[in-house]
Protein backbone atom coordinates (compact mmCIF):
# COMPACT_ATOMS: atom_id res chain seq x y z
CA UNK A 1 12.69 -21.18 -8.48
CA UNK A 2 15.56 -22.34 -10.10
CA UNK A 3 18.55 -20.32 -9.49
CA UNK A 4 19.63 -19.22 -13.42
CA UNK A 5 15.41 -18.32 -13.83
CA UNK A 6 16.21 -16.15 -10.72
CA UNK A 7 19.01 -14.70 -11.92
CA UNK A 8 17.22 -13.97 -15.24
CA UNK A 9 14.62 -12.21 -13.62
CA UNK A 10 17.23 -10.02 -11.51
CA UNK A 11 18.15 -9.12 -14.96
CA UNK A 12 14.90 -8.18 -16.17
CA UNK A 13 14.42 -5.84 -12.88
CA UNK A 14 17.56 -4.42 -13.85
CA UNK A 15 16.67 -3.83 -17.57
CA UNK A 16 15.86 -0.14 -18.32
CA UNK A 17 12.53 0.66 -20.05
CA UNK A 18 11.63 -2.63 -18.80
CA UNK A 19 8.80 -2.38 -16.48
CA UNK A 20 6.42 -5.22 -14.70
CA UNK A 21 3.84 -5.17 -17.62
CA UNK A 22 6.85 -5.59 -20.68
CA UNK A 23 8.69 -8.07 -18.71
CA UNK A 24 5.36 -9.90 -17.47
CA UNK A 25 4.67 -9.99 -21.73
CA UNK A 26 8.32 -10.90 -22.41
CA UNK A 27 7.90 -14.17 -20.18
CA UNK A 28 4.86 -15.02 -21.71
CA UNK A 29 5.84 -14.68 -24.93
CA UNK A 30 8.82 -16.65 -25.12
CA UNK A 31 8.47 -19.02 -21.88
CA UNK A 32 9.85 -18.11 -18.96
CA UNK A 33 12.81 -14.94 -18.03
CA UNK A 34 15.93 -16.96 -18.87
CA UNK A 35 15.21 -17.90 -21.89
CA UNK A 36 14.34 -14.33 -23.01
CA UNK A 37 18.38 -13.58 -23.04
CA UNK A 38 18.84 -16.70 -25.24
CA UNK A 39 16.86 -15.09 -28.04
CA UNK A 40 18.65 -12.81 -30.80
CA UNK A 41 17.55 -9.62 -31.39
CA UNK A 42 16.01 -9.89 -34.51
CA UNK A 43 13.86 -11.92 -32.33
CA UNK A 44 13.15 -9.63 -29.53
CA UNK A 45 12.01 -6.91 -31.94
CA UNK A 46 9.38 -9.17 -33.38
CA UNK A 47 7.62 -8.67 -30.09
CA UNK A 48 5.00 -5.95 -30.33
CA UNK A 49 6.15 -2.96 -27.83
CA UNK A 50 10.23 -4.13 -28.10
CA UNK A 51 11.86 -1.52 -30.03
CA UNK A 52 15.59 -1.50 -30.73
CA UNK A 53 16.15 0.52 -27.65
CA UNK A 54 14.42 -1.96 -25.05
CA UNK A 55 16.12 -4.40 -27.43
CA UNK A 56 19.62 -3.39 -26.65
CA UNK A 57 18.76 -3.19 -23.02
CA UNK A 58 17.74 -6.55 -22.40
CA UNK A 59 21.22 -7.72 -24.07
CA UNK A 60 23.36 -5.38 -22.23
CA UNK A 61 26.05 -7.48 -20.13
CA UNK A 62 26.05 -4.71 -17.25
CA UNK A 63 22.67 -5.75 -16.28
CA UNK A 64 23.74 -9.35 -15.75
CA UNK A 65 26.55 -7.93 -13.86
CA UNK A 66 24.41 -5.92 -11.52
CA UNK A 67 21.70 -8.82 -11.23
CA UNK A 68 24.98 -11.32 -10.39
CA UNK A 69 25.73 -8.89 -7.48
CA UNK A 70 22.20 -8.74 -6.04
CA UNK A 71 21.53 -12.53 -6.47
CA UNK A 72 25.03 -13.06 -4.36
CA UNK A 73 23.62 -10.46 -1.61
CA UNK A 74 19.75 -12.94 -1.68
CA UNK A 75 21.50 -15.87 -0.79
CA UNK A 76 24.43 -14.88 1.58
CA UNK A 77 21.51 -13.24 3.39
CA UNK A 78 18.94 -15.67 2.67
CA UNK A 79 16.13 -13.40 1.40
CA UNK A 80 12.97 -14.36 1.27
CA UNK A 81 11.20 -13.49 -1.97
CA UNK A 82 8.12 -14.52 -3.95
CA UNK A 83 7.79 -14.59 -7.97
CA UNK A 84 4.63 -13.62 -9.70
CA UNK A 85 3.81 -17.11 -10.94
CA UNK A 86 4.06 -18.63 -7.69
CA UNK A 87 1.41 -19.64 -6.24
CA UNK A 88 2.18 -18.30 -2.29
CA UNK A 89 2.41 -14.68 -4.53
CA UNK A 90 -0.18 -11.99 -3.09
CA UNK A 91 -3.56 -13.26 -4.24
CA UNK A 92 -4.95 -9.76 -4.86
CA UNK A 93 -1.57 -8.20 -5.95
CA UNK A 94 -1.71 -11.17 -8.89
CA UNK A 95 -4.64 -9.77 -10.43
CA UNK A 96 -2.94 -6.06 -10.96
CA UNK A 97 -1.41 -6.03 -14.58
CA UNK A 98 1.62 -4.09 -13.33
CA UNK A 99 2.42 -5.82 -9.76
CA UNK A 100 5.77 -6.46 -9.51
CA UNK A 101 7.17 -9.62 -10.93
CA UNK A 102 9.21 -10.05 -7.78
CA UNK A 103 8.52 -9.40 -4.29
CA UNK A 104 11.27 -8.98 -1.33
CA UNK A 105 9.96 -9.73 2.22
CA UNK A 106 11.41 -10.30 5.49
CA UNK A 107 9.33 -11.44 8.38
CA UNK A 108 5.97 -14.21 9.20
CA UNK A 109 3.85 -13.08 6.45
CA UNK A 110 1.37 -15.08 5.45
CA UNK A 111 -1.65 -14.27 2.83
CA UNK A 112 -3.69 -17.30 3.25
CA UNK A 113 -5.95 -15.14 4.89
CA UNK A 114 -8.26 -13.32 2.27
CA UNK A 115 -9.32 -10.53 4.27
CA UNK A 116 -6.70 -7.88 3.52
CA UNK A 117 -6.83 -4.56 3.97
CA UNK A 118 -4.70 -0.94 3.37
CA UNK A 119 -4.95 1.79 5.91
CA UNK A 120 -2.94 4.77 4.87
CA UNK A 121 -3.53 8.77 4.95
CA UNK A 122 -1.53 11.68 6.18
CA UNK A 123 1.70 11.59 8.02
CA UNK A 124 0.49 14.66 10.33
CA UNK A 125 -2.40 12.59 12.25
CA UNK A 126 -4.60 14.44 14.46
CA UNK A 127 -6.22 12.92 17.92
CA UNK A 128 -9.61 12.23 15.71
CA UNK A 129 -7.88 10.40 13.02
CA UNK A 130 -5.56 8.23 15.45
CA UNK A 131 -8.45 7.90 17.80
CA UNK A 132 -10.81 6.37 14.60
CA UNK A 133 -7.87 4.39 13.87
CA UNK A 134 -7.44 2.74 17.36
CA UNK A 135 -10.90 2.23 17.46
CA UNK A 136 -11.79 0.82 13.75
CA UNK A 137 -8.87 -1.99 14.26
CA UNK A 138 -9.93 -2.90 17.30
CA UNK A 139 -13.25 -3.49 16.45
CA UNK A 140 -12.14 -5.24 13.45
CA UNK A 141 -10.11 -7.25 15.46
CA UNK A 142 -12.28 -10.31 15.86
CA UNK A 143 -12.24 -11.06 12.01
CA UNK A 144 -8.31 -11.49 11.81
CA UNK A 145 -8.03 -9.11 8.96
CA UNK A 146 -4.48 -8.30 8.10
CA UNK A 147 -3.50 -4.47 8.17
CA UNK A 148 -1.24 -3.52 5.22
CA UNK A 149 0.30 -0.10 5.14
CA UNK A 150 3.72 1.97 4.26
CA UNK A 151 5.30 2.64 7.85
CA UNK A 152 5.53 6.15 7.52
CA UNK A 153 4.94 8.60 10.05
CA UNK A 154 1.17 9.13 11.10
CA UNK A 155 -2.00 7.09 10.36
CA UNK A 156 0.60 4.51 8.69
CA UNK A 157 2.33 3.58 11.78
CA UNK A 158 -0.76 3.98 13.91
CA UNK A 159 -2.35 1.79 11.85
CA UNK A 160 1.14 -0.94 12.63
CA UNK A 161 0.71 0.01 16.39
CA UNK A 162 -2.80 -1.09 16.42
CA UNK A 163 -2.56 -4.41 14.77
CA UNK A 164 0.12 -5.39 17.35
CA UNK A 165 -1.87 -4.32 20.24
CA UNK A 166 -4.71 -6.37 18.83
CA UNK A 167 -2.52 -9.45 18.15
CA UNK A 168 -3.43 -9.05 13.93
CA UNK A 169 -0.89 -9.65 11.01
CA UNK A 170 0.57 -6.22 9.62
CA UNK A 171 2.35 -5.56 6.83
CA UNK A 172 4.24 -2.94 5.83
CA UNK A 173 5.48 -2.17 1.62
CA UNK A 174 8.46 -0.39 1.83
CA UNK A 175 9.69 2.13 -0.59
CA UNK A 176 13.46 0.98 -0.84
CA UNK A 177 15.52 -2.17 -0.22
CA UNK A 178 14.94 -4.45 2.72
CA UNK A 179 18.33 -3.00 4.38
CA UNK A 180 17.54 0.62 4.52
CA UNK A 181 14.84 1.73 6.65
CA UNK A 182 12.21 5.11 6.14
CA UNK A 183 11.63 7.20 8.34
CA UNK A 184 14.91 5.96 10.63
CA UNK A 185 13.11 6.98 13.98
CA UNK A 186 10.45 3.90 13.28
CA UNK A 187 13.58 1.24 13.57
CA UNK A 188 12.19 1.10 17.03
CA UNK A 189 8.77 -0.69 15.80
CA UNK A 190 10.87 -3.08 13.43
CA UNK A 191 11.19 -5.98 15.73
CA UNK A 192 7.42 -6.62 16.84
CA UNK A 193 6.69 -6.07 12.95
CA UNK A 194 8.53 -8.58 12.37
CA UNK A 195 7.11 -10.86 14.99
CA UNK A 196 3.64 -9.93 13.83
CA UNK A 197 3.98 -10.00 9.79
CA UNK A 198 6.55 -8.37 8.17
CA UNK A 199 8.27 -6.28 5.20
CA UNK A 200 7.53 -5.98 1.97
CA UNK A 201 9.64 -4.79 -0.65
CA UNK A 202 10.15 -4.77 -4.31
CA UNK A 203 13.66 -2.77 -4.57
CA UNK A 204 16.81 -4.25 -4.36
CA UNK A 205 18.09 -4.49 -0.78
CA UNK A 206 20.32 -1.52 -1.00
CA UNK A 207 18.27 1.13 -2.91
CA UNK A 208 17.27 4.37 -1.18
CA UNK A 209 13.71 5.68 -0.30
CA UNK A 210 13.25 8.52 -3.13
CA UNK A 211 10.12 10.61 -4.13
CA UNK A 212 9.17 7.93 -6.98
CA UNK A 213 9.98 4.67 -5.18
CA UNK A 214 7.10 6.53 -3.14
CA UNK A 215 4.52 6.50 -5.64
CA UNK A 216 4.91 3.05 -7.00
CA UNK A 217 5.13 1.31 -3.52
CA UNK A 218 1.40 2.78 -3.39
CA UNK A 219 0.27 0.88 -6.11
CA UNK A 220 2.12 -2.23 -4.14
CA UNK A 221 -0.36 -1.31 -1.01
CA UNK A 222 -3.37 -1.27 -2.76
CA UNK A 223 -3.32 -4.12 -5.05
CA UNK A 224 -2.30 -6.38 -1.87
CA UNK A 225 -5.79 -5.33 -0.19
CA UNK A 226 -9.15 -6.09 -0.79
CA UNK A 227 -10.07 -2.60 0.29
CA UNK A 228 -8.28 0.85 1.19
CA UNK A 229 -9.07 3.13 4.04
CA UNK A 230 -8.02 6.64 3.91
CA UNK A 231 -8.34 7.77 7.82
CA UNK A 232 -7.14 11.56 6.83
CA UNK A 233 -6.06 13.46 4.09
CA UNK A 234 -5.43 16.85 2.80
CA UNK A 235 -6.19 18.11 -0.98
CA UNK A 236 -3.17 16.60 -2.01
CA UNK A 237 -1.31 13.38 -0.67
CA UNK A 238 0.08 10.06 -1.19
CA UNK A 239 -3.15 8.02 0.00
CA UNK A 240 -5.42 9.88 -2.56
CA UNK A 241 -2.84 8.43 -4.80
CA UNK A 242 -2.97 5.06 -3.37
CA UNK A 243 -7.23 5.69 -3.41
CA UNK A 244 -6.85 6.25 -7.47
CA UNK A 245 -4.96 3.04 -7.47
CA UNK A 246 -7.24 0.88 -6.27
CA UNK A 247 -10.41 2.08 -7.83
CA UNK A 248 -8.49 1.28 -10.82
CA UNK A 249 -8.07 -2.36 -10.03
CA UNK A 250 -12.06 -2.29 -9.16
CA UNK A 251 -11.35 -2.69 -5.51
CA UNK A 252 -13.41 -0.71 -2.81
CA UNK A 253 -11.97 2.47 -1.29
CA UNK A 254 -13.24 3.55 2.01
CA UNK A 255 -12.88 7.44 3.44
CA UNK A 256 -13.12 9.09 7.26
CA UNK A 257 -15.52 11.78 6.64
CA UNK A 258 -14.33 15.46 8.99
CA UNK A 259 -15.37 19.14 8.97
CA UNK A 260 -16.07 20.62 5.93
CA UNK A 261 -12.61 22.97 7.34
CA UNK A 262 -10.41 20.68 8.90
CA UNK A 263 -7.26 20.75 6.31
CA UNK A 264 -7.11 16.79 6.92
CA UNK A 265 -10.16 15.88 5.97
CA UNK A 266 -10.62 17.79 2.73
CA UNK A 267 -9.06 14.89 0.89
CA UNK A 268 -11.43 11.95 2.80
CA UNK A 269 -14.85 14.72 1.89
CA UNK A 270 -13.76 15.25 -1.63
CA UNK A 271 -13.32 11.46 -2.28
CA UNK A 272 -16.93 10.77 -0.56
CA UNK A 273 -18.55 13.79 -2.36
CA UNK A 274 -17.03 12.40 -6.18
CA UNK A 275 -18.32 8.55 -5.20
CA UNK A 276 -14.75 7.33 -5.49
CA UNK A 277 -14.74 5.79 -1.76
CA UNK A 278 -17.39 4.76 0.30
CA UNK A 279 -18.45 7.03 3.33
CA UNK A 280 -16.95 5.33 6.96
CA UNK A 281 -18.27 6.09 9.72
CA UNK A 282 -18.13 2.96 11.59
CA UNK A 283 -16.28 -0.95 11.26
CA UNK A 284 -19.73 -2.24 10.85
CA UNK A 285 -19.68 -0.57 7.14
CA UNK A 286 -16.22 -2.15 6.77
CA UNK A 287 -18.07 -6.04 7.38
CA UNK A 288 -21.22 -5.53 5.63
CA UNK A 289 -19.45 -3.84 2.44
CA UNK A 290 -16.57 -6.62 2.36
CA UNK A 291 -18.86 -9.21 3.41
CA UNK A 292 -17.07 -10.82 6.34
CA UNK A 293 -20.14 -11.53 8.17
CA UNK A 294 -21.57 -13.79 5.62
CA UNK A 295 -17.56 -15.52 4.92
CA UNK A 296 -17.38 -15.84 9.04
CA UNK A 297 -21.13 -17.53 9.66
CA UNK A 298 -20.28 -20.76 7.67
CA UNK A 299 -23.86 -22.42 8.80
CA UNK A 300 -26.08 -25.44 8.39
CA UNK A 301 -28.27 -22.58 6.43
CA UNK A 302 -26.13 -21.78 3.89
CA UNK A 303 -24.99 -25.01 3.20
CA UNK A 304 -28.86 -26.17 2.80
CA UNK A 305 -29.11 -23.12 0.18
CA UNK A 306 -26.03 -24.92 -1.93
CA UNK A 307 -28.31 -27.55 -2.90
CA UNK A 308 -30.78 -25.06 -3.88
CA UNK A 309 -28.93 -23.59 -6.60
CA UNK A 310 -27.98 -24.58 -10.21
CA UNK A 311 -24.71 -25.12 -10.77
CA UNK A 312 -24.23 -22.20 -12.88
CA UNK A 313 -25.68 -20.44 -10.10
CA UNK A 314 -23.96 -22.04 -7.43
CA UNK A 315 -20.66 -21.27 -9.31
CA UNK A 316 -21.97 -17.26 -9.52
CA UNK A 317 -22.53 -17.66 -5.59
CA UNK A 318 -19.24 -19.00 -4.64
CA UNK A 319 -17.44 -16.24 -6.52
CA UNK A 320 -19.57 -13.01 -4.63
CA UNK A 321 -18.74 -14.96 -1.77
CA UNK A 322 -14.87 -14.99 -2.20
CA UNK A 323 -14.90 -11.79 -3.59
CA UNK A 324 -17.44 -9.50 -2.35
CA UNK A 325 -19.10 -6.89 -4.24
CA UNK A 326 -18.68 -7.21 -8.39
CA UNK A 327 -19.93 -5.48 -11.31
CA UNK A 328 -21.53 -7.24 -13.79
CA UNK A 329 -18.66 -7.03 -16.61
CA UNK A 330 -16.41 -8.34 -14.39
CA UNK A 331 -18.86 -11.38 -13.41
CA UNK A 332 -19.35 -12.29 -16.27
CA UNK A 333 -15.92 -12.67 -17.31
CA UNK A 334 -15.12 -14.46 -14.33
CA UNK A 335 -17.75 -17.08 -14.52
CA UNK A 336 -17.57 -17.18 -18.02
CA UNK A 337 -20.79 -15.94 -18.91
CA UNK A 338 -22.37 -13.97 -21.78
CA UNK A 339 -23.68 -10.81 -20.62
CA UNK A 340 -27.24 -11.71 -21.71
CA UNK A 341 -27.51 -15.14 -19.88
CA UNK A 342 -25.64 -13.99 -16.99
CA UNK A 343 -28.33 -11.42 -16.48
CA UNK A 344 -31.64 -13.46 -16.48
CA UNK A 345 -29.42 -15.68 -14.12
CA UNK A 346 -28.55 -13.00 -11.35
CA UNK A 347 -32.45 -11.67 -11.60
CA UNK A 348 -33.46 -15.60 -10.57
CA UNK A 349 -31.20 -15.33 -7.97
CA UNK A 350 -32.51 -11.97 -7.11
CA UNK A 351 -35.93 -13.17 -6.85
CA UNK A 352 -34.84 -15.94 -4.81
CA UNK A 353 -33.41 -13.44 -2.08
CA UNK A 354 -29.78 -14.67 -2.53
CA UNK A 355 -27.91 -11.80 -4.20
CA UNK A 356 -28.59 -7.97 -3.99
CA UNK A 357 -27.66 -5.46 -7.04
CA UNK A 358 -26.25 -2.22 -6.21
CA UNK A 359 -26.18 1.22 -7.99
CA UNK A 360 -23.29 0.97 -11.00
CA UNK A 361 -24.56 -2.42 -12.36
CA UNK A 362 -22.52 -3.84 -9.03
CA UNK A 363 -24.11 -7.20 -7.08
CA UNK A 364 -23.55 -8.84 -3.80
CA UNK A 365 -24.51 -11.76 -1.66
């Protein structure tokens, strides 16, 4: 990225009332983020959603000032970041309407691998839900998922500690700048983070960890992931917020199950008893849900059944197999299908033993 487009999107960050999804529809509107401070006013409130307040915002010189500042701090300290139109950005986090335009990170990341996943629950862990933890990572282990979570205290940093000991990438999304550091006693595990992923980040290197920064790093750690894992929760807690999130970018929450009367699993049972995560009880519901045992067997087999299918269907086939489980909607936008034809298509393939529907008009290889 060009440094003045950089700068322009420092700018946009720094806008007030400006969020992702406005300054995601700004760019797209009028090109890309420098040129939206070359347009006059009248212009800018032409734009459905750009009142005279937002308006006034973008145009205000202190912004530029403050982005100036932060650009200076990127490239005296050589940050690593990623824009949203890049193509090394998050491949899951670029389908969530309000992921962050620009990402922060400091480390070996690397998100060429597709199987992603977010383990979070509560920062007061008990021996069952650190001992499922240990367990369900090392188990995953021989897939090479990467283990994305918030290094807080409890099942987040467990969750760290268990990807390093089983040689995996982890991730962690932070809630403030890349130079502070939450909770302070984990500066300890910083180093062999670093070695084995990295830091994530979408706040300006100096801003401070605050209840809110909280809440919208969670929607950060689910849209990176393919699936969430709650290992424990009470009634009440950040990973039930995080669990909200991603059912509502359609991707597949998993839950611990515990004693109807343990306070830290009430928030796991209640999410298993609505049907807004899947029940886990073992890694082998992890593979067969997300599919990695069909992704990892690339066989003589399945490339015979290629041949076998239409090319509409072949096209319907490669997509379940990137992307696991899908409702039907979302199929048939992807493939661009009508509903009607898409459906006598996936009951072919049905009959032919190649895809499986589920309850909630969902289907899967």
């Amino acid at each position: 990225m060009l440094e003045k487009e950089l700068l322009a999107v420092l700018r946009l960050q720094a806008t007030q009332k400006v969020g992702d999804i406005i300054a995601k529809k700004l760019i797209k509107i009028v090109g890309n983020a420098e040129q939206i401070f070359k347009e006059k006013k009248s212009s800018l409130l032409k734009i459905e959603g750009i009142g005279t307040h937002i308006a006034n915002q973008l145009l205000n010189e202190k912004n530029l000032i403050k982005a100036e500042g932060e650009l200076k701090y990127i490239k005296e300290k050589q940050i690593s970041f990623t824009y949203f139109l890049e193509d090394h950005y998050p491949f899951y986090l670029k389908q969530c309407v309000d992921a962050p335009i620009l990402l922060f990170q400091d480390g070996n990341i690397d998100f060429i691998n597709r199987k992603v996943i977010a383990i979070v629950g509560t920062r007061k862990i008990t021996n069952y839900g650190r001992d499922f933890c240990n367990t369900l990572i090392e188990s995953l282990a021989p897939y090479n998922p990467i283990i994305v979570s918030g290094f807080a205290y409890g099942v987040d940093i467990c969750a760290h500690k268990a990807a390093i000991e089983n040689k995996l990438q982890t991730v962690a999304v932070l809630a403030h700048g890349l130079d502070e550091i939450y909770p302070k006693t984990h500066k300890k595990y910083m180093r062999k983070v670093l070695d084995n992923g990295g830091f994530i980040s979408e706040f300006w290197h100096d801003e401070k960890p605050i209840r809110e920064s909280f809440l919208k790093r969670n929607r950060i750690i689910a849209g990176l992931s393919k699936a969430t894992i709650i290992i424990e929760s009470a009634e009440k807690g950040g990973s039930l917020v995080t669990a909200d999130i991603a059912n509502s970018y359609n991707r597949d929450v998993f839950a611990v199950p515990g004693k109807v009367n343990d306070l830290y699993s009430k928030g796991c049972n209640t999410l298993i008893k609505n049907n807004q995560a899947h029940l886990l009880s073992s890694p082998e519901d992890i593979v067969q849900m997300l599919n990695w045992d069909v992704q990892q067997k690339q066989t003589t087999q399945q490339q015979k059944l290629f041949i076998e299918l239409s090319e509409v269907e072949q096209k319907i086939y490669d997509y379940l197999l990137e992307k696991g489980k899908q409702q039907l909607d979302t199929i048939a936008i992807q493939c661009k299908l009508p509903i009607y034809q898409l459906s006598s298509i996936l009951l072919q393939m049905e009959l032919k033993g190649i895809i499986k529907p589920l309850p909630g008009k969902l289907f899967h290889i």
